[in-house]
Protein backbone atom coordinates (compact mmCIF):
# COMPACT_ATOMS: atom_id res chain seq x y z
CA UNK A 1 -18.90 -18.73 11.36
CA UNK A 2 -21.65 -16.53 11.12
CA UNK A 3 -21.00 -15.41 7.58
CA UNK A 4 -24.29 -13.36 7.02
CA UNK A 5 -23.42 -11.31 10.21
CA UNK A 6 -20.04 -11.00 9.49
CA UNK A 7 -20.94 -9.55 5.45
CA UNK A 8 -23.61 -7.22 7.71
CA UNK A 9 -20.99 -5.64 9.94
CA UNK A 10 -18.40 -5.50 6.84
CA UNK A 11 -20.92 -3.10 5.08
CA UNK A 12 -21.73 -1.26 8.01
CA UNK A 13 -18.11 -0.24 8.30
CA UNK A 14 -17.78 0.11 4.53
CA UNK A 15 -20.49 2.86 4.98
CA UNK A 16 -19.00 4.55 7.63
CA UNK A 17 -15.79 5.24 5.30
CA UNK A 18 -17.49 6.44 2.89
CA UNK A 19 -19.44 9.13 4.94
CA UNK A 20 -16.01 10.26 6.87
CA UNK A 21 -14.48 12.68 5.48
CA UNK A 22 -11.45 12.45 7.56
CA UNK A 23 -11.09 8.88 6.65
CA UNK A 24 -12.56 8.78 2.74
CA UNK A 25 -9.81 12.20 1.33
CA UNK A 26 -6.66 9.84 2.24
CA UNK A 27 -7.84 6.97 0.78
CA UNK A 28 -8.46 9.46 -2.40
CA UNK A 29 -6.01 11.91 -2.69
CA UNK A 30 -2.36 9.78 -1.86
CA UNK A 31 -3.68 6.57 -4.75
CA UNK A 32 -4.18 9.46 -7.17
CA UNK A 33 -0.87 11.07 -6.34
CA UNK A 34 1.14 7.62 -6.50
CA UNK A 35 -1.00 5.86 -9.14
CA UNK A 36 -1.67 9.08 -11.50
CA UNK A 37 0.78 12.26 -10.92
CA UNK A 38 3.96 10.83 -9.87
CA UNK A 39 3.91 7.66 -13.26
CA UNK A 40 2.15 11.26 -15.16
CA UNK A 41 4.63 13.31 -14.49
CA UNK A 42 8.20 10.83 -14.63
CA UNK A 43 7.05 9.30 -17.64
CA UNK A 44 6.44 12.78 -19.69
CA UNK A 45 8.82 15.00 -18.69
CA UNK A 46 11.77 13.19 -17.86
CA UNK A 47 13.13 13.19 -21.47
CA UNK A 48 12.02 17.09 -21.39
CA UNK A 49 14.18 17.55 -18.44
CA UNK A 50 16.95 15.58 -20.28
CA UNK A 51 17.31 18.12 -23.16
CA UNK A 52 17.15 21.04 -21.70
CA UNK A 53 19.86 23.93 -22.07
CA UNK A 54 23.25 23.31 -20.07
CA UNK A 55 21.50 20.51 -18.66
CA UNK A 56 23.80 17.97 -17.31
CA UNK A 57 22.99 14.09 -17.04
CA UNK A 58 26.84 13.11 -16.18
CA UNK A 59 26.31 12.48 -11.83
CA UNK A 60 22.85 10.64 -13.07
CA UNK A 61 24.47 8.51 -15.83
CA UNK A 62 27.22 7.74 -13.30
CA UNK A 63 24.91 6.66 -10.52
CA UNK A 64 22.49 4.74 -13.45
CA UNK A 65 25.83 2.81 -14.32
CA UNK A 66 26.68 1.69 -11.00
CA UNK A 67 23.82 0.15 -10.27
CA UNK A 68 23.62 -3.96 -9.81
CA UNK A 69 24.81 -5.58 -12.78
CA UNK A 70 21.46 -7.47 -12.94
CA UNK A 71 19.40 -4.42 -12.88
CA UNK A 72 21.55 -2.95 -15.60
CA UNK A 73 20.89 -5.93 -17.90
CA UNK A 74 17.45 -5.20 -17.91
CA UNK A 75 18.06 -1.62 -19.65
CA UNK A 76 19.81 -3.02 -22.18
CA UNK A 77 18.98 -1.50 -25.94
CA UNK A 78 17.33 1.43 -23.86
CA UNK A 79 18.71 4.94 -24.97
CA UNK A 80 19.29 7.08 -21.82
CA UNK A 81 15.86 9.19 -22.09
CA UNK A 82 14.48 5.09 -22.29
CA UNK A 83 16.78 3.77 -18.95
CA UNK A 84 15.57 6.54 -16.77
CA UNK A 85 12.02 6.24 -17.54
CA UNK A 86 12.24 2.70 -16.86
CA UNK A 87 14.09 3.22 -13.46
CA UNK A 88 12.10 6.06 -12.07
CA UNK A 89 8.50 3.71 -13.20
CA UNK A 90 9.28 0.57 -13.09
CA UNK A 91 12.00 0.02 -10.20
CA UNK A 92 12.04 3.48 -7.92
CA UNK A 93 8.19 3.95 -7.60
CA UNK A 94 7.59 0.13 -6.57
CA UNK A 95 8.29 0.52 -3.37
CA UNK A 96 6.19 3.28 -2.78
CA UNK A 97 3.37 1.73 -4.30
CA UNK A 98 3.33 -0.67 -1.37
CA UNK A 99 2.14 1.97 0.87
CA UNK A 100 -1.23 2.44 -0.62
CA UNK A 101 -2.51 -1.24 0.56
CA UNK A 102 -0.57 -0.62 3.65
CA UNK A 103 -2.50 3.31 4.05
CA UNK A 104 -6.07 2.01 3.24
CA UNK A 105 -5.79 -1.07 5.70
CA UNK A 106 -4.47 1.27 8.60
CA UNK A 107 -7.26 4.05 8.06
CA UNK A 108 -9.77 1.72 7.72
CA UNK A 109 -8.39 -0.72 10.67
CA UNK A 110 -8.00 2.43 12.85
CA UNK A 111 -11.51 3.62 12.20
CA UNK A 112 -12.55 -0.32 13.01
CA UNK A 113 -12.33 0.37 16.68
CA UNK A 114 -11.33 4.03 17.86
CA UNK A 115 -13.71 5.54 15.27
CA UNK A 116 -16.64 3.76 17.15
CA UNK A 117 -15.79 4.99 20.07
CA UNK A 118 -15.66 8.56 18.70
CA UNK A 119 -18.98 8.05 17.02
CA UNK A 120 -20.58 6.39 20.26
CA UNK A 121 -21.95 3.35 18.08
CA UNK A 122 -19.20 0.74 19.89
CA UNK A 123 -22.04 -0.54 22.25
CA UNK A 124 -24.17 -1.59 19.79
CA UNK A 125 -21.74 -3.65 17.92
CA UNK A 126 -20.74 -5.25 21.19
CA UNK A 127 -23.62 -6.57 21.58
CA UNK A 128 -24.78 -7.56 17.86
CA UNK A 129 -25.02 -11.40 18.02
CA UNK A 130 -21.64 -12.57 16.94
CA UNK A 131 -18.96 -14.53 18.51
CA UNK A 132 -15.18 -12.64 19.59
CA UNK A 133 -13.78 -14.40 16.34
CA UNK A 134 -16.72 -13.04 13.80
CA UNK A 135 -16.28 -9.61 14.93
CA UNK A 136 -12.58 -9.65 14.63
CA UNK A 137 -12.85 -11.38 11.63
CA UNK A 138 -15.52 -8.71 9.97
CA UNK A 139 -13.07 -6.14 10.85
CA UNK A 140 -10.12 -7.73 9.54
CA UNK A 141 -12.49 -8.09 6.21
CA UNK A 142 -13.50 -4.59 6.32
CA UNK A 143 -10.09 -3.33 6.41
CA UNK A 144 -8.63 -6.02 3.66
CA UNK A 145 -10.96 -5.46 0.99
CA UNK A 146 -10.85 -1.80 0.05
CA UNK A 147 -7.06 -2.47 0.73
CA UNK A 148 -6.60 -4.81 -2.18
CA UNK A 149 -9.65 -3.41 -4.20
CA UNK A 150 -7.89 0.31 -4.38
CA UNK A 151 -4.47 -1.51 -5.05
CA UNK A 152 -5.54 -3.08 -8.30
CA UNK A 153 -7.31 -0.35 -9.27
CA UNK A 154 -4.57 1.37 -8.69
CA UNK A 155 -2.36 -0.60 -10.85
CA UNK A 156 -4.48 -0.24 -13.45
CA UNK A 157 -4.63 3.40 -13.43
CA UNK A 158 -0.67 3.24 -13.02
CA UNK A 159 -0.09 0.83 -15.96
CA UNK A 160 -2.27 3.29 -18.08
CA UNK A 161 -0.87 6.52 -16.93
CA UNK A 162 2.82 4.87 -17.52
CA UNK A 163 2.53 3.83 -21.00
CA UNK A 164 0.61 6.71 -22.09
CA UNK A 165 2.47 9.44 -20.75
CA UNK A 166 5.83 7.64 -21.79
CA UNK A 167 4.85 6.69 -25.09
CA UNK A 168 6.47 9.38 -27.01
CA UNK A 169 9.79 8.47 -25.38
CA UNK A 170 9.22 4.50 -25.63
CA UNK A 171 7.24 3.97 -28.36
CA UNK A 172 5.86 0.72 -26.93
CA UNK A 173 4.21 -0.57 -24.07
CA UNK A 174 6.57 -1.38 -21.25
CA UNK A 175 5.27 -1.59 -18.17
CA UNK A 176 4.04 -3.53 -16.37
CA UNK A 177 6.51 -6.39 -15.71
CA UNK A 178 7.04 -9.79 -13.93
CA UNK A 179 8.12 -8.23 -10.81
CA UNK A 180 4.90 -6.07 -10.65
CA UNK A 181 2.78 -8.89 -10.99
CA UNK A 182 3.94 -10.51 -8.27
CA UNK A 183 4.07 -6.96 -6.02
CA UNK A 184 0.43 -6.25 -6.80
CA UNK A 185 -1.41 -9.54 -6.25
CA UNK A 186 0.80 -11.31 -3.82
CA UNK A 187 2.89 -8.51 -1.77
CA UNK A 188 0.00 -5.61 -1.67
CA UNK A 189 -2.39 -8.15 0.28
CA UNK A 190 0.54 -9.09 2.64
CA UNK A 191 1.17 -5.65 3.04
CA UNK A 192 -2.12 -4.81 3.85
CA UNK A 193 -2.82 -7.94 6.08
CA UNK A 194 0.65 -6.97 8.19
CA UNK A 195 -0.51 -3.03 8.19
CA UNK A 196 -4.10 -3.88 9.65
CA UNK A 197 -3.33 -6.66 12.22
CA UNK A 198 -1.28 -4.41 13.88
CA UNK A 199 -3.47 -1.07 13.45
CA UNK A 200 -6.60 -3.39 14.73
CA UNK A 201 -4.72 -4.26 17.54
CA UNK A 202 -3.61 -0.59 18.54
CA UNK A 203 -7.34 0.55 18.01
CA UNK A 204 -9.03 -1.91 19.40
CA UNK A 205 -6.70 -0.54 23.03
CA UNK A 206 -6.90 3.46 22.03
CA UNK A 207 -9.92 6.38 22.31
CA UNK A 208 -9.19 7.89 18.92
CA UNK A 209 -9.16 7.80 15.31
CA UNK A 210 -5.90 10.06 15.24
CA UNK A 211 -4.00 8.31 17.76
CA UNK A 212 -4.61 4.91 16.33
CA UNK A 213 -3.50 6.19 12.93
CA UNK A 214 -0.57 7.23 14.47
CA UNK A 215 0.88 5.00 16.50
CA UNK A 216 0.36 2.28 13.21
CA UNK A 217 1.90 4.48 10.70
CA UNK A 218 5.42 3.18 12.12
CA UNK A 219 4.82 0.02 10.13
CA UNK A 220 5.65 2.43 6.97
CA UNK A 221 9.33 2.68 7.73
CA UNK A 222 9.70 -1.03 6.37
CA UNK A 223 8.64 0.50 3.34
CA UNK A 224 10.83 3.84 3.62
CA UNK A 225 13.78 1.10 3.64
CA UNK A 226 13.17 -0.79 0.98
CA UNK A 227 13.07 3.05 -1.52
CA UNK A 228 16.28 3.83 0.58
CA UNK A 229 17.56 0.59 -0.35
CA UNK A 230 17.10 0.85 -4.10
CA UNK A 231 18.19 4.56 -4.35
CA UNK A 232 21.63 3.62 -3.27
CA UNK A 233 21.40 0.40 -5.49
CA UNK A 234 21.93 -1.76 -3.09
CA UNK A 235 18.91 -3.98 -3.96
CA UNK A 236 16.01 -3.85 -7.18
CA UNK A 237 13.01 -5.33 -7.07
CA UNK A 238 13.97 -8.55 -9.22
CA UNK A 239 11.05 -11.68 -9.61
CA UNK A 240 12.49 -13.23 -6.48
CA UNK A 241 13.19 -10.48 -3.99
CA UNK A 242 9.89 -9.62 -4.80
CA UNK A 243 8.02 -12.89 -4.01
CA UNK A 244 10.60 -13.21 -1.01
CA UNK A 245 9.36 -9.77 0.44
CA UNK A 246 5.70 -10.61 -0.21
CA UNK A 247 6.18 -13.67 2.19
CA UNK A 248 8.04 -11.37 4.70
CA UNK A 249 5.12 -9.61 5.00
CA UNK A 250 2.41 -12.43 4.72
CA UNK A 251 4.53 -13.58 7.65
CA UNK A 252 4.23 -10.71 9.46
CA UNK A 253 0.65 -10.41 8.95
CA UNK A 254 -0.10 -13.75 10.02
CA UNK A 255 1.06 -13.21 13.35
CA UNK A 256 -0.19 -10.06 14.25
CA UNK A 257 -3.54 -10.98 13.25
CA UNK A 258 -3.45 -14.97 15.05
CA UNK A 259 -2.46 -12.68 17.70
CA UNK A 260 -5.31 -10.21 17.30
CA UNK A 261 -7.68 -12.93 17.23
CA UNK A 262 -6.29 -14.82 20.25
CA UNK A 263 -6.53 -11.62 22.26
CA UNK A 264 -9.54 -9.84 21.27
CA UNK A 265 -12.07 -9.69 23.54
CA UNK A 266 -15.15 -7.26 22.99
CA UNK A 267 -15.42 -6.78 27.02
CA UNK A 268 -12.10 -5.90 27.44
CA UNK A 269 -12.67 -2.87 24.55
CA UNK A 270 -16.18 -1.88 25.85
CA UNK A 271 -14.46 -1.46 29.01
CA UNK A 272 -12.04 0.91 27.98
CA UNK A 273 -14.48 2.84 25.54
């Protein structure tokens, strides 16, 4: 492996991001509404909401108490303001927080390919001196790293924005827990890995940006599942389900990208640019 070309291409790309704006506001905006807003706004105002006048909680406290008896036991000594804080930020938003690894790998992956051939700068990198492999593999790279960078910066950001907004309500620090742990540093890469081996592989066989973007943004209805599936309680995100789903999607990933790599072939895509 040609490492030094491979780092050289992986800032190239890098660079490109940042000077799109098409591609940069995405990878912006939706982290700051997940990560900031959404944690902002549950953890402050849900106890407002709670109290106000002819408010009632009963169809909430109802659907609170049926969920899974194991979920329940871990709002126990948690006054009702307390319980639905800690649903909403610790249990309801983790699924969605898989989507910004999944976003930033698909953006960036699409750009890998169909935004060269927009920009007219894919017959250059054809023919820089690396093998088939070290080209995939730089664009795999360029795609994985801001994926995982802007998720733990992410977490961070939510973790702060959590505690502080619910403070008033908790009186402690709460979040994060086990389960996030494990969803930040071992399913957000897997996420990522299964969202750009398959956006590589529909860019690196597409003529645009857009249409690469879109045709991978169907790997988000995984992730629509799994909120659907906690709304209506029929799963939470407990330590194991959580290190179980991070291998379904390291799984995934693996194969579309052994596949990627098997069947990339920089002719093939200069021929169809």
């Amino acid at each position: 492996m040609n490492w030094r070309a491979i780092r050289a291409i992986i800032r190239r790309d890098m660079l490109a991001v940042t000077r799109s704006k098409g591609v940069l506001l995405p990878l912006i905006i939706v982290p700051m509404l997940f990560m900031i807003i959404l944690p902002g706004a549950f953890g402050y105002f849900t106890p407002i909401i709670n109290q106000l006048p002819g408010g009632n909680m009963s169809e909430i406290e109802l659907f609170l108490n049926q969920l899974p008896p194991a979920m329940l036991a871990q709002f126990e000594g948690y006054s009702f303001d307390q319980m639905m804080i800690v649903f909403m930020l610790v249990y309801m938003l983790a699924p969605l927080f898989l989507i910004i690894p999944l976003m930033v790998a698909s953006v960036v992956a699409a750009d890998s390919f169909a935004g060269e051939k927009e920009r007219k700068t894919l017959e250059a990198l054809i023919y820089t001196p690396t093998t088939d492999l070290e080209l995939f593999t730089a664009k795999v790279l360029s795609a994985l790293i801001p994926a995982v960078s802007v998720s733990l910066v992410g977490f961070l950001l939510y973790a702060l924005t959590a505690n502080i907004a619910a403070w008033p309500t908790m009186g402690r620090v709460f979040f994060p827990n086990t389960a996030w742990v494990i969803l930040v540093l071992w399913v957000a890469p897997g996420t990522a890995a299964t969202g750009l081996g398959a956006t590589v592989m529909v860019s690196s066989k597409v003529n645009s940006f857009q249409e690469a973007n879109q045709i991978a943004g169907v790997i988000v209805l995984p992730i629509l599942a799994l909120v659907v599936a906690q709304i209506t309680g029929v799963m939470y995100f407990s330590n194991l389900l959580t290190f179980l789903l991070g291998l379904f999607f390291w799984t995934g990933g693996s194969v579309l990208l052994y596949l990627g790599a098997r069947t990339f072939r920089r002719s093939e895509i200069l021929a169809r640019g």
